[in-house]
C-alpha atoms as a PDB file:
ATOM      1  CA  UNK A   1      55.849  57.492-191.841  1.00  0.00           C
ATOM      2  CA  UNK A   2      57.020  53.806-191.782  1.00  0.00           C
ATOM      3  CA  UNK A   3      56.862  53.622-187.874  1.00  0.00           C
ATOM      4  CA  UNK A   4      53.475  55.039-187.969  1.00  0.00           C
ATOM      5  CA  UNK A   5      52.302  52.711-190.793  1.00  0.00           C
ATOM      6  CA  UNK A   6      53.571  50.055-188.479  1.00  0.00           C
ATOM      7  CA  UNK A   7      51.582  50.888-185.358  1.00  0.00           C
ATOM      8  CA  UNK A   8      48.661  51.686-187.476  1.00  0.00           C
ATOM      9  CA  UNK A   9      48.876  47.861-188.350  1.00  0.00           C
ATOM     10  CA  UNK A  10      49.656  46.439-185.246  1.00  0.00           C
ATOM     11  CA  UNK A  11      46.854  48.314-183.428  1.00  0.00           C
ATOM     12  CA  UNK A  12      44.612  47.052-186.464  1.00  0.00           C
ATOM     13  CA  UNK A  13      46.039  43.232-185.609  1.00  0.00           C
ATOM     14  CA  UNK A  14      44.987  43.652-182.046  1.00  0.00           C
ATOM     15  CA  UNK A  15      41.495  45.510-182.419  1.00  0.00           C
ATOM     16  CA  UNK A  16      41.122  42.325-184.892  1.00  0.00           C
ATOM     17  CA  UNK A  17      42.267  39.116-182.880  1.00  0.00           C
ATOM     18  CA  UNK A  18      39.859  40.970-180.081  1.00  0.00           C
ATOM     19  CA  UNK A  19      37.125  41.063-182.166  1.00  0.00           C
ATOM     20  CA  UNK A  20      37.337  37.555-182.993  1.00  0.00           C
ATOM     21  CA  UNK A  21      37.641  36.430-179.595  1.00  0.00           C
ATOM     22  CA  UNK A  22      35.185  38.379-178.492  1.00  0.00           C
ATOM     23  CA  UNK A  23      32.537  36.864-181.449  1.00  0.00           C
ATOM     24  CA  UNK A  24      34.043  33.718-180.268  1.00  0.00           C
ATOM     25  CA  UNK A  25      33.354  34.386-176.758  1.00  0.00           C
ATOM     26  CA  UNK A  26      29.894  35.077-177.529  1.00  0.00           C
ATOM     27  CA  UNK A  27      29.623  32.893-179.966  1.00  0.00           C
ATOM     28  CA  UNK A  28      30.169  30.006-177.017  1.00  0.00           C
ATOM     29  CA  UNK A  29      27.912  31.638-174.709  1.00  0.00           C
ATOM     30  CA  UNK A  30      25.530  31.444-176.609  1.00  0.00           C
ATOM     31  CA  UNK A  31      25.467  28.103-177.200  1.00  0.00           C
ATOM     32  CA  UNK A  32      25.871  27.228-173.606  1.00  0.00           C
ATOM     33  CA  UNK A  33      23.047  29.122-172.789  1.00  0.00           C
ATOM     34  CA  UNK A  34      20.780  27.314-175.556  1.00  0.00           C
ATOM     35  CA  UNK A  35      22.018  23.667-174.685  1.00  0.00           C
ATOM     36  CA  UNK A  36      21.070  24.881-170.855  1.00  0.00           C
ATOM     37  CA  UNK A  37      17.837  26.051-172.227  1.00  0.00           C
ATOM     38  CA  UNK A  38      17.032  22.747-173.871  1.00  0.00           C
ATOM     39  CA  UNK A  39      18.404  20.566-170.901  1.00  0.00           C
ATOM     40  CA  UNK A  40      15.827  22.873-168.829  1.00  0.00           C
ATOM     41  CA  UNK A  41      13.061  22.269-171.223  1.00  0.00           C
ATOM     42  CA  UNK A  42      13.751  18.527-171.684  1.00  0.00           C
ATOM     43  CA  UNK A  43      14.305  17.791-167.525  1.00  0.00           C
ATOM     44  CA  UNK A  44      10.726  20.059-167.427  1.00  0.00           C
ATOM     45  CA  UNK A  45       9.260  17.615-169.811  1.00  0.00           C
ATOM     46  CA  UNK A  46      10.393  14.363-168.638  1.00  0.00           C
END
């Protein structure tokens, strides 16, 4: 029961440093995609 305890937590570790990356990850997008937005809007402008 301890080994499975074990893999139960390390698959838990993974699933959660890949859903932080993954919120980081879109998390960046994101704000690319805005600042490119606003660059767009401001060249559009001016």
């Amino acid at each position: 029961m301890k080994d499975h305890a074990a893999d139960r937590t390390r698959i838990a570790g993974l699933l959660a440093t890949l859903a932080v990356l993954l919120a980081l990850g879109s998390a960046g997008y994101a704000h690319a995609a805005q600042r490119n937005v606003i660059g767009e809007m401001w060249s559009a402008d001016g």
